[in-house]
Protein backbone atom coordinates (compact mmCIF):
# COMPACT_ATOMS: atom_id res chain seq x y z
CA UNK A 1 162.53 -56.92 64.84
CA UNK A 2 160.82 -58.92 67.28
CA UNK A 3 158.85 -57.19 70.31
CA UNK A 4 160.12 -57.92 73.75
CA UNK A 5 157.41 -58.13 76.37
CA UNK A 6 158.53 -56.45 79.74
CA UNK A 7 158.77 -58.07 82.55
CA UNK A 8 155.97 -56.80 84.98
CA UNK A 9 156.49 -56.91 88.72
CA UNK A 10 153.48 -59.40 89.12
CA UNK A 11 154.52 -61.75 86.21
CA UNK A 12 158.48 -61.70 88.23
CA UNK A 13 156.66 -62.26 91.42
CA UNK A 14 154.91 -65.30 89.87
CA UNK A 15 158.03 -66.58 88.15
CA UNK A 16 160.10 -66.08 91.42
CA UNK A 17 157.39 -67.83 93.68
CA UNK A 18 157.26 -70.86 90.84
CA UNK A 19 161.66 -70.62 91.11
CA UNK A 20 161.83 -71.12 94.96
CA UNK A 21 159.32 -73.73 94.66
CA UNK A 22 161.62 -75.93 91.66
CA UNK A 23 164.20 -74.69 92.23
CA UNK A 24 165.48 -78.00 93.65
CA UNK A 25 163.60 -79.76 91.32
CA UNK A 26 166.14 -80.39 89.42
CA UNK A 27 168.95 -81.87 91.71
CA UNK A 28 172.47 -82.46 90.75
CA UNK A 29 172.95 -85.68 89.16
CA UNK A 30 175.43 -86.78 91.47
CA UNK A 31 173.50 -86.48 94.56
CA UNK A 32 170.07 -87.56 95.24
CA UNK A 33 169.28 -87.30 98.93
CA UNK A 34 165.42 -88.09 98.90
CA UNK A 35 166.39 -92.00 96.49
CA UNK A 36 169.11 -92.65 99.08
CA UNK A 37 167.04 -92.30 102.01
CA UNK A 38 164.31 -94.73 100.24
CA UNK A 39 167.16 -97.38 99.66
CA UNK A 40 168.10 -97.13 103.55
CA UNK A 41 164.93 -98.09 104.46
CA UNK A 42 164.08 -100.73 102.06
CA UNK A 43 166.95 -102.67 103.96
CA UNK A 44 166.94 -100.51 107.66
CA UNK A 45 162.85 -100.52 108.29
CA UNK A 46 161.91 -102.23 111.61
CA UNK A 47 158.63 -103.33 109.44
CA UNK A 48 160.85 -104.56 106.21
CA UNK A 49 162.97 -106.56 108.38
CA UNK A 50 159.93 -108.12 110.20
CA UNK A 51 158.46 -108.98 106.90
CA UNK A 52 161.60 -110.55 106.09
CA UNK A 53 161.70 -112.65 108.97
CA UNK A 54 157.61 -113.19 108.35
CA UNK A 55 158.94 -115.08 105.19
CA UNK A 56 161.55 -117.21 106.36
CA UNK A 57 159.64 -118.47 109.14
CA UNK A 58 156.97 -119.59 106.76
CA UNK A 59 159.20 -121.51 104.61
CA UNK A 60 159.96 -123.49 107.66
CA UNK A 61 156.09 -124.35 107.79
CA UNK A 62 156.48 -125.65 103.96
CA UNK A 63 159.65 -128.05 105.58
CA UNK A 64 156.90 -128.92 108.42
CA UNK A 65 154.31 -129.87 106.11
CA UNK A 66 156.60 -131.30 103.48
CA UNK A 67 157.14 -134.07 106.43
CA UNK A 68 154.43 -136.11 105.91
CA UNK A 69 155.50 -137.39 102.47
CA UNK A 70 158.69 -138.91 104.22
CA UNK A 71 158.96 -141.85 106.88
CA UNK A 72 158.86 -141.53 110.85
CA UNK A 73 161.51 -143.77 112.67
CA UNK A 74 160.77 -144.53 116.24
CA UNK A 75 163.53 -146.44 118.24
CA UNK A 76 162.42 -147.63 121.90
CA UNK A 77 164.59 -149.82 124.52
CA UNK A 78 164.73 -150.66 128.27
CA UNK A 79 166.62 -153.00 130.47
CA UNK A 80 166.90 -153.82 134.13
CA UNK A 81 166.39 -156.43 136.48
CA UNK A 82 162.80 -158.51 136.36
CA UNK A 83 161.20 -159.65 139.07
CA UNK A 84 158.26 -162.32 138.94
CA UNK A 85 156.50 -163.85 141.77
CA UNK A 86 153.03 -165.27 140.75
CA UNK A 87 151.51 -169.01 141.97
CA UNK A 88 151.86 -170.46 138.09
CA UNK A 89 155.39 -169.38 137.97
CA UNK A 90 156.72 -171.14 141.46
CA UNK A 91 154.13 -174.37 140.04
CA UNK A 92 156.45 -174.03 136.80
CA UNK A 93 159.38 -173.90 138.31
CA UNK A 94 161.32 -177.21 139.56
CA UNK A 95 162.84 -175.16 142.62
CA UNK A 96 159.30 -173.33 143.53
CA UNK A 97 161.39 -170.08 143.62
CA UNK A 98 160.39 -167.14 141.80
CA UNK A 99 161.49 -165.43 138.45
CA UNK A 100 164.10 -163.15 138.57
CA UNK A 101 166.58 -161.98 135.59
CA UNK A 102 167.74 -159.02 133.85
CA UNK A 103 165.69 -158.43 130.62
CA UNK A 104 166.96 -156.46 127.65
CA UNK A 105 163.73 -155.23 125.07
CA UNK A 106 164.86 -152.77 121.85
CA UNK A 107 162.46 -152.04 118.79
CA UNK A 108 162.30 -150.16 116.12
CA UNK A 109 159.25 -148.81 114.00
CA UNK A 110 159.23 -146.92 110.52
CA UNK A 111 155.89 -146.10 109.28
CA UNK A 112 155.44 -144.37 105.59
CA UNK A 113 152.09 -142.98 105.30
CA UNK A 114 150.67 -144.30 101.72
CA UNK A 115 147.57 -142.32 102.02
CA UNK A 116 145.74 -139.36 103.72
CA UNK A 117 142.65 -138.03 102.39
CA UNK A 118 145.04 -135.89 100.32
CA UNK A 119 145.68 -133.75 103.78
CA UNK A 120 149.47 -133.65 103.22
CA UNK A 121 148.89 -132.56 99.77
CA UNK A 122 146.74 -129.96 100.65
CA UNK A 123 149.20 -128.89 104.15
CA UNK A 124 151.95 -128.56 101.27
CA UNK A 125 150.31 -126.18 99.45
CA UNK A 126 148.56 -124.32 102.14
CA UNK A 127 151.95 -123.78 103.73
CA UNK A 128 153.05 -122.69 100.70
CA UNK A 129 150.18 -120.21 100.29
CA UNK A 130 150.91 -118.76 103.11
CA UNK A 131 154.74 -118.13 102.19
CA UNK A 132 153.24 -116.62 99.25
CA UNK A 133 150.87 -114.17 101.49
CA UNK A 134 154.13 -113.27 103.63
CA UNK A 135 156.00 -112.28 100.26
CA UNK A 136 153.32 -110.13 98.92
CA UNK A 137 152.61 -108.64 102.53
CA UNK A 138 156.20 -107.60 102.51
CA UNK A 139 155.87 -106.35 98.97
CA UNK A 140 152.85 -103.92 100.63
CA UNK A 141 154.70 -103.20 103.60
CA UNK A 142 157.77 -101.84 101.18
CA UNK A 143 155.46 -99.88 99.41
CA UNK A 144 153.46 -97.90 102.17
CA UNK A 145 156.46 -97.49 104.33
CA UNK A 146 158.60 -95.63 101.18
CA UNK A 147 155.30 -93.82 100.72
CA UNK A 148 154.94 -92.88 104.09
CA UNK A 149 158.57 -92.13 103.87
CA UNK A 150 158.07 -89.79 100.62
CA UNK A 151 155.51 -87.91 102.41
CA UNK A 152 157.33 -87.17 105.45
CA UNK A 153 160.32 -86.31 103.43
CA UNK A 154 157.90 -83.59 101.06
CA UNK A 155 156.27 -82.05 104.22
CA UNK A 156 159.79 -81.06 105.49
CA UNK A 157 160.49 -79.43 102.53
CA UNK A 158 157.17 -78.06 102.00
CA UNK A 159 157.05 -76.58 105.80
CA UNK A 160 160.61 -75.08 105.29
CA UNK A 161 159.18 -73.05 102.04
CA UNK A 162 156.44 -71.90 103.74
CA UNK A 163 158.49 -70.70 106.80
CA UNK A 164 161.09 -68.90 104.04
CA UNK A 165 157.13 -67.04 102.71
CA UNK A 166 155.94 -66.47 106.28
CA UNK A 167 159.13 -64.34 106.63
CA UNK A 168 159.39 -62.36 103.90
CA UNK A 169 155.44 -61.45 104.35
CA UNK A 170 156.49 -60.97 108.05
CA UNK A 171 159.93 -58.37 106.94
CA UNK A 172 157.43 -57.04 104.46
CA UNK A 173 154.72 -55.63 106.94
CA UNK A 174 157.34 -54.95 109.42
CA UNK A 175 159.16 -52.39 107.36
CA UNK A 176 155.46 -51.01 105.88
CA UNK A 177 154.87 -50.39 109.58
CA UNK A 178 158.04 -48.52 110.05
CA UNK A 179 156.85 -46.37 107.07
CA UNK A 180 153.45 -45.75 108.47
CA UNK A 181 155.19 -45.13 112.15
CA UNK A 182 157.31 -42.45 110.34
CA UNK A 183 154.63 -40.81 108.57
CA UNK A 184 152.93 -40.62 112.01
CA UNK A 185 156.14 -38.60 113.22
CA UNK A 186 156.02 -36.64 110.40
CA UNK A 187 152.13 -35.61 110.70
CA UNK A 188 151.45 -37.18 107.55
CA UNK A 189 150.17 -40.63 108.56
CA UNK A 190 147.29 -41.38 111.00
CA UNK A 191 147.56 -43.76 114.14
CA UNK A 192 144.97 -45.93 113.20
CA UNK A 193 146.63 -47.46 110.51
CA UNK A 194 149.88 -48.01 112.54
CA UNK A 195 148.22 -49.91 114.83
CA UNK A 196 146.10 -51.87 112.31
CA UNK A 197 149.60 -52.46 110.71
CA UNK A 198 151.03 -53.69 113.72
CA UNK A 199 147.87 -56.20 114.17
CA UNK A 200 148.39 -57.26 110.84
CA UNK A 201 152.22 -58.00 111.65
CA UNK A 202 150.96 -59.91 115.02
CA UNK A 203 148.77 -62.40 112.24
CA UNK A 204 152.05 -62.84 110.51
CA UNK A 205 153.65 -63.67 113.62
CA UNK A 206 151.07 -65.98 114.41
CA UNK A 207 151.33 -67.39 110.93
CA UNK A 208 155.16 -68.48 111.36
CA UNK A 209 155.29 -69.76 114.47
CA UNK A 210 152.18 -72.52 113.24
CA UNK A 211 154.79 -73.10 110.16
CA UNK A 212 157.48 -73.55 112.19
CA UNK A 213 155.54 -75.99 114.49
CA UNK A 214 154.04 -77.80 111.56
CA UNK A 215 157.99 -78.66 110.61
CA UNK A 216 158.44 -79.91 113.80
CA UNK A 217 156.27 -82.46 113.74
CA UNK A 218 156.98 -83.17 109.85
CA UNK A 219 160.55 -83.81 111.26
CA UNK A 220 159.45 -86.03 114.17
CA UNK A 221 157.64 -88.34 111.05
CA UNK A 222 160.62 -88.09 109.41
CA UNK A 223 162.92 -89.47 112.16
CA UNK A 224 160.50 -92.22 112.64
CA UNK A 225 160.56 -93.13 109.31
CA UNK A 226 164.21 -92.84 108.35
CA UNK A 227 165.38 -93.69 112.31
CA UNK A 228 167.38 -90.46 112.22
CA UNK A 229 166.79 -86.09 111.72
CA UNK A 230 167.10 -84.16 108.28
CA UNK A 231 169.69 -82.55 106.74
CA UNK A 232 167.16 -80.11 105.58
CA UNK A 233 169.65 -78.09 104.12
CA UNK A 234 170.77 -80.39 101.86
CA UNK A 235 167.62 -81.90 100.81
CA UNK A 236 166.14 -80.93 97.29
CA UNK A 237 162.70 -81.29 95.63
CA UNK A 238 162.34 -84.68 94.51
CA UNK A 239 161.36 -85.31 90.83
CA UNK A 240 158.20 -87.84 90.86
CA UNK A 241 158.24 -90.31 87.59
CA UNK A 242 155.59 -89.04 85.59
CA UNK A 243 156.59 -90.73 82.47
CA UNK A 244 155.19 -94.11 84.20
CA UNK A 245 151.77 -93.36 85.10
CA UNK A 246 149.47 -94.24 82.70
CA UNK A 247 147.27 -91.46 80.06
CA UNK A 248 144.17 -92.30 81.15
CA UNK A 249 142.18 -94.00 84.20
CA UNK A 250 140.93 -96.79 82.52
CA UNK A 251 144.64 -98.26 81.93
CA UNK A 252 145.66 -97.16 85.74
CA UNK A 253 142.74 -99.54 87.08
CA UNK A 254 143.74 -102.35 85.08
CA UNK A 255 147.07 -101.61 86.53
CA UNK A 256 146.07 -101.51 90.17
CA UNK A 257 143.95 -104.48 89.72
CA UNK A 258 146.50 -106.59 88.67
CA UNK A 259 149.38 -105.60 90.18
CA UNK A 260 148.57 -103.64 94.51
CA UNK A 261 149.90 -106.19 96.37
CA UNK A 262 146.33 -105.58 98.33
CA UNK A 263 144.38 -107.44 95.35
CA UNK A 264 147.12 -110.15 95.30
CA UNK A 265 146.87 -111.05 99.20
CA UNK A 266 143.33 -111.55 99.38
CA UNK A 267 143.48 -113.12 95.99
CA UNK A 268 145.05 -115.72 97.78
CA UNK A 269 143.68 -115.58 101.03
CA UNK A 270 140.70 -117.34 98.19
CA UNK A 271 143.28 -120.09 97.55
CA UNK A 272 144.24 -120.43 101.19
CA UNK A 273 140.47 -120.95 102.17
CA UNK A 274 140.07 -123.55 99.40
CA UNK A 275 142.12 -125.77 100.08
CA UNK A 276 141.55 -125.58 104.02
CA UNK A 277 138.30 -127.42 102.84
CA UNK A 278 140.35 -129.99 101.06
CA UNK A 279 142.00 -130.41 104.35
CA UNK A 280 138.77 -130.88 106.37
CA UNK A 281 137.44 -133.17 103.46
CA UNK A 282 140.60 -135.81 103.92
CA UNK A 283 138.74 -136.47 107.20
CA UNK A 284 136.03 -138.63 105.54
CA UNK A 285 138.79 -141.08 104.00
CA UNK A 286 141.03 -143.89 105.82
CA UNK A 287 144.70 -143.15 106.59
CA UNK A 288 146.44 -146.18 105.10
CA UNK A 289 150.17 -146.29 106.94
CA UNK A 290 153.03 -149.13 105.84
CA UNK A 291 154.60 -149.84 109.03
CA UNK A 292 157.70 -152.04 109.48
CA UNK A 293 159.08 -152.85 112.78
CA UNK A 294 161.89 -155.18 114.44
CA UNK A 295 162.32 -156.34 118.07
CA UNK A 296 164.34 -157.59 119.75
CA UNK A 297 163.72 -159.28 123.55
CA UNK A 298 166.40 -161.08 126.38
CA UNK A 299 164.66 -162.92 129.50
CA UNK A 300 162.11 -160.91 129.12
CA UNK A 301 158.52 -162.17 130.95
CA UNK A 302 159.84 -165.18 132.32
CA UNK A 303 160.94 -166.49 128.91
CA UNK A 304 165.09 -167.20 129.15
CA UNK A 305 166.89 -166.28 126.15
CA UNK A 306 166.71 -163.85 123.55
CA UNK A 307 163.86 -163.16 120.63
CA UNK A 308 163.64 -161.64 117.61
CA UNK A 309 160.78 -160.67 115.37
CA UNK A 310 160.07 -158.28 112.65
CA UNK A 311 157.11 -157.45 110.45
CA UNK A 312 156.12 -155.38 107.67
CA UNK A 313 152.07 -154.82 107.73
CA UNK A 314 149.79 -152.43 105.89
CA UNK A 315 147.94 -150.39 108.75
CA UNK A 316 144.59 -148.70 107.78
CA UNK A 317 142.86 -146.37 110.35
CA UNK A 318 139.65 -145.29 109.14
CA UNK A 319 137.20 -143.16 111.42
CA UNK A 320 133.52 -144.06 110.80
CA UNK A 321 132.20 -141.75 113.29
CA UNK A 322 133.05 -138.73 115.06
CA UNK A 323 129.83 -137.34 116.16
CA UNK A 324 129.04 -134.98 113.27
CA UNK A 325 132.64 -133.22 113.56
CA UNK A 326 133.76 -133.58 110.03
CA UNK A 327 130.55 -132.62 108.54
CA UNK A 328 130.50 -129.09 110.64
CA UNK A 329 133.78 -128.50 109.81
CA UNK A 330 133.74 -128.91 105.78
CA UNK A 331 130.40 -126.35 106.25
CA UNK A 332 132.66 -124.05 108.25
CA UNK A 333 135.14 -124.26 105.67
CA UNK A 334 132.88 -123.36 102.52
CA UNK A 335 131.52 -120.41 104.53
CA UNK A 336 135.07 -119.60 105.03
CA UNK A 337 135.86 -119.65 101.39
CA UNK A 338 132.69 -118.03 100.40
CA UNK A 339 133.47 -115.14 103.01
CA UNK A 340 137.15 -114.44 101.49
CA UNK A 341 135.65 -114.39 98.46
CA UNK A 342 133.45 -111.61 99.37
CA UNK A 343 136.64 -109.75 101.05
CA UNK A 344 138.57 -110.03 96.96
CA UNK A 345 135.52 -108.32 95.90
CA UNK A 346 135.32 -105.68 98.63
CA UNK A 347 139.28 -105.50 98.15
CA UNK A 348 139.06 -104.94 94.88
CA UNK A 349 136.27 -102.49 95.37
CA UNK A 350 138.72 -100.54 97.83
CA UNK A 351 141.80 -100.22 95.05
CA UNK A 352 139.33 -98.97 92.65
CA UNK A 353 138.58 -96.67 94.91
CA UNK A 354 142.08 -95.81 95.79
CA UNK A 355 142.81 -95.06 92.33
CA UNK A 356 140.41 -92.95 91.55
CA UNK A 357 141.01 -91.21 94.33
CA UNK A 358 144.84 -90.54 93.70
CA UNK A 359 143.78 -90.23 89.94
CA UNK A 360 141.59 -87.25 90.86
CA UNK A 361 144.41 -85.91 93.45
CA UNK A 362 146.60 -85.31 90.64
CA UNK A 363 144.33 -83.86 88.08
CA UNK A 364 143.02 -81.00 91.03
CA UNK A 365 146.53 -80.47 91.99
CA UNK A 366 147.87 -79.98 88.82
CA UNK A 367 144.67 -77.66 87.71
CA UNK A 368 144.96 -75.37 90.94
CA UNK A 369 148.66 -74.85 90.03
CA UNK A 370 147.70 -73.44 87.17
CA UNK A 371 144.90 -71.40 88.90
CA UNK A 372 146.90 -70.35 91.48
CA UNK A 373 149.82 -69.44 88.98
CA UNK A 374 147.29 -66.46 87.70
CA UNK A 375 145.92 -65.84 91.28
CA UNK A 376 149.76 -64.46 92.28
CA UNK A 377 149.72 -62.60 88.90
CA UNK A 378 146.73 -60.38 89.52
CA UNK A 379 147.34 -60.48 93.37
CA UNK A 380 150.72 -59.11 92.21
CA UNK A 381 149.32 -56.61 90.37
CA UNK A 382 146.36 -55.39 92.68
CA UNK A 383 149.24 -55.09 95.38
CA UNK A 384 151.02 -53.13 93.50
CA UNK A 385 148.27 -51.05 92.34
CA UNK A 386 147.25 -50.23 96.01
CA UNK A 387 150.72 -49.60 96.93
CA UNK A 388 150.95 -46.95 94.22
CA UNK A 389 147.86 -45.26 95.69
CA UNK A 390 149.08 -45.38 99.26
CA UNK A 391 152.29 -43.65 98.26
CA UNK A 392 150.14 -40.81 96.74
CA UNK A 393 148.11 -40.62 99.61
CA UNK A 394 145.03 -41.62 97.83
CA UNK A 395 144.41 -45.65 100.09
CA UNK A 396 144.55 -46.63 103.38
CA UNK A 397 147.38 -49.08 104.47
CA UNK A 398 144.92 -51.68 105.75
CA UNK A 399 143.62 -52.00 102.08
CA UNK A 400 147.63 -52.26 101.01
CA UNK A 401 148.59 -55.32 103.51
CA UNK A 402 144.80 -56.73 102.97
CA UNK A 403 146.49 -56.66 98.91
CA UNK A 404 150.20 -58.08 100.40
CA UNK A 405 148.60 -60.30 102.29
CA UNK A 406 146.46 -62.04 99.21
CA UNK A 407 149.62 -62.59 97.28
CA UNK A 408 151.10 -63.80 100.35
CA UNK A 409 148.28 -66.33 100.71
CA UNK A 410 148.41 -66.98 97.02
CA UNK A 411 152.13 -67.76 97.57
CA UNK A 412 151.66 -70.28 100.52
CA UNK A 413 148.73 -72.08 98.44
CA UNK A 414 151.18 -72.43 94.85
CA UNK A 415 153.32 -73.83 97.20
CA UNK A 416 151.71 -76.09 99.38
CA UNK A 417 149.93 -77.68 95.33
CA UNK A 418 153.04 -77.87 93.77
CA UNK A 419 154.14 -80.15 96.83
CA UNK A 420 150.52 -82.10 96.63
CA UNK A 421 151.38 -82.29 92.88
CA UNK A 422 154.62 -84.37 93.79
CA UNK A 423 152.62 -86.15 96.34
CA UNK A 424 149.74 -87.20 94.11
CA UNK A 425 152.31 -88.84 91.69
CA UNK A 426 153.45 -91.08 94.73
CA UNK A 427 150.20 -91.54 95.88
CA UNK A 428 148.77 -92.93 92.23
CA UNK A 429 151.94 -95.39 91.92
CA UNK A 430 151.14 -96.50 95.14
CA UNK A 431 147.02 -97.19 94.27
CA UNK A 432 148.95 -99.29 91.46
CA UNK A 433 151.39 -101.05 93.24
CA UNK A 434 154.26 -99.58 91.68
CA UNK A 435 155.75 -97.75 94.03
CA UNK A 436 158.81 -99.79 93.78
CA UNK A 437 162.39 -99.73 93.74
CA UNK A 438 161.78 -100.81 89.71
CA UNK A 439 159.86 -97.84 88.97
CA UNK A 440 161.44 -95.31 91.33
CA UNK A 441 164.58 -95.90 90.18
CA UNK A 442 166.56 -97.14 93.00
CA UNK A 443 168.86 -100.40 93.91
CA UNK A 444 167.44 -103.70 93.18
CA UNK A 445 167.35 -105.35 96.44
């Protein structure tokens, strides 16, 4: 026959404490309030939609620089009455009289640029660099805002559980201080520790009205996040996606390296810087244009009649010297490149450091929980030991609500880790750059 071990207050107090805190931990499959909100804001986030427009804007600098592989066409033409009175046209002219007709001029010039120092080359790719740097900023922007979005969406439901403990421990010394009041009446109590029970329910007091403040203000980040209020009554505990994150820390920084957007921007914010010194370099070589034109003239300049003429010529413009100009700017440039070179490093430094961080978030949060697991146990049971000694007259009811109030603290800390658990989950997929609609399970976009 197999022994059943009793349930002990303290052990039910735990297990009810680690209930209210999971409870919702679990949601319904059907519904899952804390996903949908992230999928809003993917495609309703002032800052997403900027980064959108970020993006399409620079593919129009790509079309820009994209130009200068194709032709210009320039078209000109005038016309009007001409008027010419000079001493060798009157000598010319059998009547003495001056020149005077209406003139016609139209031309037209195409010029294909055959070579550039490689500067439309290097604007192509540039501009296409920088497309790249708008699609990975985006990519961060998506991240951080669902992150910030995750954390304003815990602290609401971490400020409503600790307003549902500050009452109970409130309702709890209240009704010990109606005991100790009624021993007073009886001539079994003493004064002292009514009033020392009513200063302990003034704390509580005090201790629930900071909750209660603290939700407002996690519910004014949560309407600036989400762009509207809570349904706090229908929101449950998200479940984080612990099956992603990596077994040790080692594999997590290989992750983060490789994949936070952070790491990829200034990555190429190096490229961008490269080949802005290609750009600077095309200075030192000629700009060889083929230019073909056509005009056509009518009494134009006292010549009567009409003229046509067309060419096609190879045009070469080739600056010899410019005063030192090019030379300071290529040395501008390679200090330029050299400095975002030293930003990848410190970048990369920085995600390291992220990671760890987060890493070592989630390993003290998920230690304390166990800690603080036992620390409502024996609070639980000192409480009740106290409470035991009160009743037979034997302990003072300071030492009993100094005993409620531990567990009570005990409570509020279980709860507040369990919630910096979730947190630290989001937080480390974040350091990696996977805090993405991939790995959190939502929509593709």
């Amino acid at each position: 026959m197999e022994d059943t071990k009793p349930v002990t207050f303290p052990r039910a107090l735990a297990l009810a404490v680690v209930f209210g805190v999971l409870t919702a931990a679990a949601p319904d499959a059907m519904a899952k309030p804390l996903e949908e909100e992230l999928s809003s804001i993917l495609i309703d986030h002032p800052n997403i939609r900027a980064g959108y427009k970020t993006i399409e804007s620079s593919r129009q600098d790509i079309a820009k620089a994209r130009a200068g592989y194709f032709p210009t066409v320039a078209a000109t033409g005038s016309g009007g009455p001409e008027y010419i009175d000079s001493p060798g046209e009157r000598a010319r002219r059998a009547n003495g009289k001056a020149w005077m007709r209406s003139k016609v001029l139209a031309g037209v010039t195409v010029t294909q640029n055959m070579f550039s120092g490689y500067a439309t080359a290097a604007a192509v790719k540039t501009a296409r660099l920088n497309r790249e740097i708008a699609e990975i900023t985006l990519e961060g922007t998506r991240q951080s805002t669902m992150f910030e979005g995750i954390t304003a969406y815990i602290d609401v439901l971490r400020q409503k559980r600790l307003i549902e403990l500050a009452r109970t421990n409130e309702l709890t010394i209240e009704r010990q201080l109606n005991l100790e009041d009624e021993r007073v009446r009886r001539g079994s109590g003493i004064t002292v520790d009514v009033l020392q029970a009513k200063s302990r329910l003034q704390l509580a007091k005090e201790r629930l009205i900071t909750f209660e403040g603290a939700l407002e203000d996690a519910v004014s980040r949560y309407f600036q996040v989400f762009g509207h209020s809570p349904e706090i009554e229908n929101m449950t505990d998200p479940v984080p996606p612990v099956n992603i994150l990596p077994s040790g820390l080692e594999r997590a920084l290989e992750i983060s390296l490789t994949e936070n957007p952070a790491v990829g921007n200034s990555n190429t914010a190096v490229e961008m810087a490269r080949e802005s010194r290609t750009m600077v370099r095309s200075e030192y070589f000629p700009v060889v244009d083929l230019v073909g034109s056509w005009n056509y003239e009518l009494n134009n300049n006292t010549v009567t009649g009409t003229r046509r003429d067309g060419a096609i010529v190879l045009s070469t413009n080739w600056t010899l010297f410019n005063g030192f100009t090019t030379r300071a700017g290529l040395t501008q440039a390679t200090y330029n490149y050299r400095a975002s070179k030293d930003n990848f490093d410190y970048t990369n430094r920085k995600v390291v450091e992220q990671t760890k961080l987060a890493w070592q978030a989630l390993l003290t949060s998920r230690l304390r929980l166990g800690l603080l697991e036992n620390a409502i146990n024996i609070a639980g049971e000192v409480f009740i030991s106290r409470k035991r000694l009160r009743d037979a007259g034997k302990e003072t009811v300071i030492n009993v609500l100094d005993a409620e109030s531990e567990v009570n603290n005990a409570q509020i800390d279980y709860t507040s880790a369990s919630y910096d658990e979730r947190l630290a989950v989001y937080q480390l997929m974040l350091a990696m750059g996977r805090l993405n609609a991939k790995y959190l399970g939502l929509p593709p976009i």
